[in-house]
C-alpha atoms as a PDB file:
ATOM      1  CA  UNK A   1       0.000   0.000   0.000  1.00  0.00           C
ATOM      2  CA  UNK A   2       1.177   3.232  -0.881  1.00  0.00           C
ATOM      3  CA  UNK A   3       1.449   5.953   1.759  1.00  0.00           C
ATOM      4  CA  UNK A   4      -0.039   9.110   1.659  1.00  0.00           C
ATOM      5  CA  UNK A   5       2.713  11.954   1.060  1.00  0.00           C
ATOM      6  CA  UNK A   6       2.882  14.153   4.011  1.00  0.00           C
ATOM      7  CA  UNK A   7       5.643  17.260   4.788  1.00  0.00           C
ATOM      8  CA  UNK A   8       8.213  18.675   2.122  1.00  0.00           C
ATOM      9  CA  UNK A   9       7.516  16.589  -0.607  1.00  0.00           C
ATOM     10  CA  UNK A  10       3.907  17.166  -1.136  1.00  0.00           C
ATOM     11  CA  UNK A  11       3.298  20.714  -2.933  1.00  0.00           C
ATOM     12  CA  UNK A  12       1.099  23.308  -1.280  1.00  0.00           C
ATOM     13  CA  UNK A  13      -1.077  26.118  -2.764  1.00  0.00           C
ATOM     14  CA  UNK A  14      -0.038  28.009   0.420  1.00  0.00           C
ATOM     15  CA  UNK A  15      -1.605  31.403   1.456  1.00  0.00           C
ATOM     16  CA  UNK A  16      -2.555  34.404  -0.728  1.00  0.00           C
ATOM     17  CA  UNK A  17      -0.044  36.526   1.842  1.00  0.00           C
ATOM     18  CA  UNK A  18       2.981  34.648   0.403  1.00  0.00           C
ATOM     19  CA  UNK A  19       1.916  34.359  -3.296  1.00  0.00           C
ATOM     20  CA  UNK A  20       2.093  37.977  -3.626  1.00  0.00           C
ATOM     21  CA  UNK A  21       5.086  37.798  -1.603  1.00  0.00           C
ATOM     22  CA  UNK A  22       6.940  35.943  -4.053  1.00  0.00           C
ATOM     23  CA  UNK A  23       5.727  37.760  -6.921  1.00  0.00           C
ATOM     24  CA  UNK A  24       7.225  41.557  -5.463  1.00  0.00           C
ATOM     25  CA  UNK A  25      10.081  39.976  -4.353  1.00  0.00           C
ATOM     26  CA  UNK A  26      10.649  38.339  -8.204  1.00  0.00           C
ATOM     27  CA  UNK A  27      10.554  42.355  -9.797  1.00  0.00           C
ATOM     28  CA  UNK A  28      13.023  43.581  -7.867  1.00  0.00           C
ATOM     29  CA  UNK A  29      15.206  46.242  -9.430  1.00  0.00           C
ATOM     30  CA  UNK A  30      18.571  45.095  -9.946  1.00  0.00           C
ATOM     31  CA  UNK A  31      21.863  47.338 -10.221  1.00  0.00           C
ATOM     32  CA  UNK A  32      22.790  48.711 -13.671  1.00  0.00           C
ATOM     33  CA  UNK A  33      25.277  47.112 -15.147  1.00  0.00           C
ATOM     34  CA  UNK A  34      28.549  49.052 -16.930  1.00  0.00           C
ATOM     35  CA  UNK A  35      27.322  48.963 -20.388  1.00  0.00           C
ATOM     36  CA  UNK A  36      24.050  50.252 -19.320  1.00  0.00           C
ATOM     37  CA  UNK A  37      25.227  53.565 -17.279  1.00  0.00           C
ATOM     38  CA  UNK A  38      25.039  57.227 -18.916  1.00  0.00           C
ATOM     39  CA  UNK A  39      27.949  58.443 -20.987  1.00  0.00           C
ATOM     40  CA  UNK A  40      28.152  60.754 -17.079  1.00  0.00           C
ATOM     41  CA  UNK A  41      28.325  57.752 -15.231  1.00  0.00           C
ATOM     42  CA  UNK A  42      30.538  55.957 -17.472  1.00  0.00           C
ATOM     43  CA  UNK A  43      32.738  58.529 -17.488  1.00  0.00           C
ATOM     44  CA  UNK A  44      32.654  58.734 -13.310  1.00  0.00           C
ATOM     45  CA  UNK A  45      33.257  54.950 -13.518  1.00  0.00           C
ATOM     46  CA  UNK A  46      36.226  54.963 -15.395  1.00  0.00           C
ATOM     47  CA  UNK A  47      37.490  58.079 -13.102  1.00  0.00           C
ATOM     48  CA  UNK A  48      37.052  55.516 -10.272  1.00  0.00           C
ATOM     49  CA  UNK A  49      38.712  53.053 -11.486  1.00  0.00           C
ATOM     50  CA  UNK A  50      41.733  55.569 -12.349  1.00  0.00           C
ATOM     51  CA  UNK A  51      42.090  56.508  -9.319  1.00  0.00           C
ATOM     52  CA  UNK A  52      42.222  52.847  -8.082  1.00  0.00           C
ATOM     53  CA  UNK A  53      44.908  52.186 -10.172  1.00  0.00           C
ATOM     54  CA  UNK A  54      46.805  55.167  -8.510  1.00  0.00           C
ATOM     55  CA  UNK A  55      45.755  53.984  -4.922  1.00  0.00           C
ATOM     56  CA  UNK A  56      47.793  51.006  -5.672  1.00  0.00           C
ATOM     57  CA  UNK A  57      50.944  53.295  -7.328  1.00  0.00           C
ATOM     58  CA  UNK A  58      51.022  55.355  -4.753  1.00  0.00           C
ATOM     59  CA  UNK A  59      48.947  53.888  -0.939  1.00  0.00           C
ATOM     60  CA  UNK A  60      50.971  56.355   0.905  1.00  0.00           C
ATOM     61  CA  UNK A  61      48.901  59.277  -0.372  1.00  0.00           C
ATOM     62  CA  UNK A  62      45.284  59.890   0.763  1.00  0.00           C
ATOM     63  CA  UNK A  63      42.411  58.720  -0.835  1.00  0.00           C
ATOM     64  CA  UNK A  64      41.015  61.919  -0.747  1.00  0.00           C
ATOM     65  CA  UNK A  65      43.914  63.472  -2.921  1.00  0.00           C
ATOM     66  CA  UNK A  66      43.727  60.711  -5.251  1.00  0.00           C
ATOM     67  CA  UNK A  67      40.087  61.184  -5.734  1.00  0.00           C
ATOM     68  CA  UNK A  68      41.027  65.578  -6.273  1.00  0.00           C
ATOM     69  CA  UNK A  69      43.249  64.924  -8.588  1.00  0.00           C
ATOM     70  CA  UNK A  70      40.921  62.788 -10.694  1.00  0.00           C
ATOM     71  CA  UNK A  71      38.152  65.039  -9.913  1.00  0.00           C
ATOM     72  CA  UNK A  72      35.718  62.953  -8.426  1.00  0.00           C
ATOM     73  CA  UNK A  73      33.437  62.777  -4.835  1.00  0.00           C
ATOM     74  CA  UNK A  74      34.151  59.905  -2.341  1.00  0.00           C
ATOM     75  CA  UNK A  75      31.169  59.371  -2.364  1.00  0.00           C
ATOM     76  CA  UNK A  76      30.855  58.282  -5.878  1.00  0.00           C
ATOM     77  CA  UNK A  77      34.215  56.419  -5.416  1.00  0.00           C
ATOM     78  CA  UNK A  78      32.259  54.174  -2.507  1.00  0.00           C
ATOM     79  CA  UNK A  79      30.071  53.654  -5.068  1.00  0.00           C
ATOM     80  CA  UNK A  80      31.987  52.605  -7.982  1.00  0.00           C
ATOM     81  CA  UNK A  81      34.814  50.868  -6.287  1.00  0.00           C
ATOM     82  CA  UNK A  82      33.567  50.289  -2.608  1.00  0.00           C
ATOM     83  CA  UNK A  83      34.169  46.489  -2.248  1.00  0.00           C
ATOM     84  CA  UNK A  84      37.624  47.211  -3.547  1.00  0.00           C
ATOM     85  CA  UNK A  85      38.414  49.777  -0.473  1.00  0.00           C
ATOM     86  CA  UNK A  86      39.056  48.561   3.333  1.00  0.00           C
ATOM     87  CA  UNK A  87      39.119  50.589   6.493  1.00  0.00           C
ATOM     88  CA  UNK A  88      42.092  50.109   8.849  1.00  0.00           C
ATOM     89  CA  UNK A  89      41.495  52.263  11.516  1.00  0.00           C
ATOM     90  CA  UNK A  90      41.703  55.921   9.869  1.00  0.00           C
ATOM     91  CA  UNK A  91      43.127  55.122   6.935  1.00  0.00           C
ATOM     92  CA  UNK A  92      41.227  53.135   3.827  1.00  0.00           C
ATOM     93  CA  UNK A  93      43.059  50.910   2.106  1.00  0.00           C
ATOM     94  CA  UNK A  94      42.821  49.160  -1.067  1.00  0.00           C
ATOM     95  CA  UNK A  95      42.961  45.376  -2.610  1.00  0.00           C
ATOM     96  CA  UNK A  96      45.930  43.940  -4.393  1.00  0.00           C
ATOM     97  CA  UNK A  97      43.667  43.158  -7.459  1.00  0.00           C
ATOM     98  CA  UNK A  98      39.758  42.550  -8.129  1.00  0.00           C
ATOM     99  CA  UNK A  99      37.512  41.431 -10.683  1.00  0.00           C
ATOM    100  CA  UNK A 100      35.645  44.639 -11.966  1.00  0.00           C
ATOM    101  CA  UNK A 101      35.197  44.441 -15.498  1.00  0.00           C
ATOM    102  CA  UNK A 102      35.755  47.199 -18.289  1.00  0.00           C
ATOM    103  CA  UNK A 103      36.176  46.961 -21.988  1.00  0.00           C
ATOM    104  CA  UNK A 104      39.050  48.711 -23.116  1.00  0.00           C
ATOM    105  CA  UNK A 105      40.525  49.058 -27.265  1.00  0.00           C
ATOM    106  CA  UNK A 106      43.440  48.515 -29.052  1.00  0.00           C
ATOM    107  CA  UNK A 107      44.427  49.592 -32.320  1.00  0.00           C
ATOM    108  CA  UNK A 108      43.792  47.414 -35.248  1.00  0.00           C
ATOM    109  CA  UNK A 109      46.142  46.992 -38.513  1.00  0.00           C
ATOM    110  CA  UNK A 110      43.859  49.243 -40.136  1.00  0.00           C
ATOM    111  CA  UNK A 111      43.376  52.932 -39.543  1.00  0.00           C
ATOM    112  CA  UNK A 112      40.861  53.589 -37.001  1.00  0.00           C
ATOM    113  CA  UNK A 113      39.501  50.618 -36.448  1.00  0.00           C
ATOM    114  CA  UNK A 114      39.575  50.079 -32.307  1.00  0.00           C
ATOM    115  CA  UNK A 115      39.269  46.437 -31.199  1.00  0.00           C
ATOM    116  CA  UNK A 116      37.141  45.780 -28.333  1.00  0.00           C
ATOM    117  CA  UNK A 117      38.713  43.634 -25.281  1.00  0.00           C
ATOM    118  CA  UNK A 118      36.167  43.105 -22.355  1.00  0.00           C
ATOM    119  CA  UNK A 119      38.463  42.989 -19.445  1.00  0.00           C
ATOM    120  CA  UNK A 120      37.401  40.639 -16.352  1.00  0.00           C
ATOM    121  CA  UNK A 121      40.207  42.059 -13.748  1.00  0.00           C
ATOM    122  CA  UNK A 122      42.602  44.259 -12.746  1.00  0.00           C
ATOM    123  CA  UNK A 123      45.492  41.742 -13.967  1.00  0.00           C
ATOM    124  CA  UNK A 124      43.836  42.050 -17.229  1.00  0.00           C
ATOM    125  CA  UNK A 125      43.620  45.538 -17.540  1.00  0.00           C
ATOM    126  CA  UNK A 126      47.689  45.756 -16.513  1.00  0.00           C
ATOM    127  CA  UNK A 127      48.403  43.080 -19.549  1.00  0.00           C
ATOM    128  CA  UNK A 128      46.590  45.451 -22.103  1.00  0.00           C
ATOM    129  CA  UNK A 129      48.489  48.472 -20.976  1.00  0.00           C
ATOM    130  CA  UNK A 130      51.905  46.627 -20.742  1.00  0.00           C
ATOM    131  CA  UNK A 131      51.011  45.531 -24.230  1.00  0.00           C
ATOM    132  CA  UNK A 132      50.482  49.161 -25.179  1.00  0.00           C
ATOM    133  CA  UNK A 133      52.880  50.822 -23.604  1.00  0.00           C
ATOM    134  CA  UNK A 134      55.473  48.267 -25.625  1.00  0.00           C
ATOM    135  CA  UNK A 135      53.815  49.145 -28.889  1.00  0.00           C
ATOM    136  CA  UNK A 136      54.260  52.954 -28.298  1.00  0.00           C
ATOM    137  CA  UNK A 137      57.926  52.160 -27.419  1.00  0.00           C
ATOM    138  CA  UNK A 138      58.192  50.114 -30.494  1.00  0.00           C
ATOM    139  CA  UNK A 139      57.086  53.139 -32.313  1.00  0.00           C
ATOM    140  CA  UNK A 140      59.786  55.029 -31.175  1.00  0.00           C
ATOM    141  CA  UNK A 141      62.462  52.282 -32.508  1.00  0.00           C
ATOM    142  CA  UNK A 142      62.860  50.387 -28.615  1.00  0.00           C
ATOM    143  CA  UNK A 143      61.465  46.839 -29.276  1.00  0.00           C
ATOM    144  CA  UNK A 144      62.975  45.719 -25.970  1.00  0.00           C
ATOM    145  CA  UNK A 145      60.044  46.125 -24.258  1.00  0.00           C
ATOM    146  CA  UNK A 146      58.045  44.567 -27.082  1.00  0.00           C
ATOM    147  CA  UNK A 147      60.377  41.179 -26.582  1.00  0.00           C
ATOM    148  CA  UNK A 148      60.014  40.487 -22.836  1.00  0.00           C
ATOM    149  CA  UNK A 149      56.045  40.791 -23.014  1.00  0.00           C
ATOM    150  CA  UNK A 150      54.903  37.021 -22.887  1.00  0.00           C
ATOM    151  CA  UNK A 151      54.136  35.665 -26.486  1.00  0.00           C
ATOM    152  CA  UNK A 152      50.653  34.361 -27.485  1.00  0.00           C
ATOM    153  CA  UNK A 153      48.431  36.610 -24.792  1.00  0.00           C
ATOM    154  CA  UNK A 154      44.679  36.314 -24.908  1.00  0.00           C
ATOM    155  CA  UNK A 155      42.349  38.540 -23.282  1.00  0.00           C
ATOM    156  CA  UNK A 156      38.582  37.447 -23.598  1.00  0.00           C
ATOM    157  CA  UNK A 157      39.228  35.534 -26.848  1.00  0.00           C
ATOM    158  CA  UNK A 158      41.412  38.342 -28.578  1.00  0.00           C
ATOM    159  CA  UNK A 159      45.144  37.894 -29.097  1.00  0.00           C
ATOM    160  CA  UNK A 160      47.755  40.810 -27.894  1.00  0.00           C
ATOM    161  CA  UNK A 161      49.808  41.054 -31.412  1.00  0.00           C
ATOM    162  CA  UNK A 162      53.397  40.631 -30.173  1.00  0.00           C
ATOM    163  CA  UNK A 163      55.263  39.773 -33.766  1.00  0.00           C
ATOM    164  CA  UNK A 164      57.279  42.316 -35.686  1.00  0.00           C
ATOM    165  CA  UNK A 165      55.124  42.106 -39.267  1.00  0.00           C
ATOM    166  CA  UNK A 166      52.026  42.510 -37.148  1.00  0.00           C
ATOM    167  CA  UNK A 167      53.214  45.116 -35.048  1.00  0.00           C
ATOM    168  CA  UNK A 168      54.537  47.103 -37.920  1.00  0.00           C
ATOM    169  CA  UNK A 169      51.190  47.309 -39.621  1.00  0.00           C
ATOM    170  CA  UNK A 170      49.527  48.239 -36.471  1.00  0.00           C
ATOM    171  CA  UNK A 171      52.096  51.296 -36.139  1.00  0.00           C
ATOM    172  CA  UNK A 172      51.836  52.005 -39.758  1.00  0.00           C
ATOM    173  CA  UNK A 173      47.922  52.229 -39.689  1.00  0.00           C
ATOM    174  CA  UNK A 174      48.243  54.797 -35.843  1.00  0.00           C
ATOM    175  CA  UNK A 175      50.049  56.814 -37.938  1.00  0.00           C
ATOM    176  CA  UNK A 176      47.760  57.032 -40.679  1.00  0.00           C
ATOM    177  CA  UNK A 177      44.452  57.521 -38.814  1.00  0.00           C
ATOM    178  CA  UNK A 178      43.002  60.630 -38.291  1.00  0.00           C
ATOM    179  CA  UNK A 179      43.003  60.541 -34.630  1.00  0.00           C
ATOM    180  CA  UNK A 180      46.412  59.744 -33.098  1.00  0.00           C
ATOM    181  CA  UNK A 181      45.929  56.744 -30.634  1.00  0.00           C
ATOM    182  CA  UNK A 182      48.452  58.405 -27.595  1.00  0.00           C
ATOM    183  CA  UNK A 183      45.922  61.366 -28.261  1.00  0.00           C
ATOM    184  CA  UNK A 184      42.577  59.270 -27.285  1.00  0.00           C
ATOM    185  CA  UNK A 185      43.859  57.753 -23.725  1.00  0.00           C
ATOM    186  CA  UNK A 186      45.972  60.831 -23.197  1.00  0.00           C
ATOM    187  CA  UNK A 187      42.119  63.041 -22.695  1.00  0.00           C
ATOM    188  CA  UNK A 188      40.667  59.762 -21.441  1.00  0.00           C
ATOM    189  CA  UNK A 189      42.546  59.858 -18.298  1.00  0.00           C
ATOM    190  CA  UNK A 190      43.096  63.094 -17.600  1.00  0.00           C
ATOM    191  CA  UNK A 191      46.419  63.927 -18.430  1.00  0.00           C
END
């Protein structure tokens, strides 16, 4: 004989109170992700993440200087970057890395075309500005740089161009687009 199914197993209909319960509770806002943010707020985003790049350059300097010379509130850096910041006693300190995501671009071999690279950490974000950085040198005849950055580099599914014939035509086609590459992060962060 089969017994009758009492307890957790058994589904209830359960009370009008915690129908509607469940259905508010299932329409909840949720946060706005990056891509979704005002051109403003993108803009105060990427400030915030500037200036937690120089928080780890420089943790012997104030928060609140780093935040003037960007030109942005603490209170919009607490929200941008707050799980990234820790209190010790008076002064705030911040993580070795994190996982906040931004897309950055890199110059393609043909004139301004940008390639998107959607960045999933901090480490990431380093590699693509190492990777710059070296091409800008190579520009200026130093390929040193160029040599020591690890060969083969993938970010999100798109390779870091590291050989000679590649990184030629990349230099070739910065120098023949209308809008000088150095020029576009130079305004972008401030300088």
């Amino acid at each position: 004989m089969a017994k009758k199914q009492t307890g957790q197993g058994r589904p209830r209909k359960g009370s009008p109170g915690q129908r509607k319960l469940r259905i508010r509770t299932s329409s909840v806002a949720r946060p706005r992700s990056a891509r979704n943010l005002s051109k403003r707020s993108q803009s105060t985003r990427t400030k915030a993440l500037h200036v937690l790049s120089d928080l780890r350059r420089d943790p012997e300097l104030p928060i609140s200087r780093h935040a003037k010379n960007r030109e942005i509130s603490l209170r919009s850096l607490w929200k941008h970057i707050g799980s990234e910041l820790k209190r010790s006693g008076r002064r705030i300190r911040v993580t070795t890395s994190d996982r906040l995501r931004a897309t950055l671009h890199i110059p393609s071999t043909k004139p301004d075309v940008l390639i998107p690279i959607h960045t999933k950490s901090s480490r990431e974000r380093y590699l693509v500005g190492e990777w710059f950085a070296s091409i800008v040198e190579a520009g200026q005849g130093d390929f040193s740089r160029l040599n020591r950055f690890p060969k083969g580099t993938y970010i999100n599914g798109v390779r870091l161009p590291t050989g000679a014939y590649e990184v030629q035509k990349i230099l070739d086609a910065m120098e023949n687009s209308e809008s000088p590459f150095e020029r576009l992060y130079a305004s972008a962060g401030g300088m």
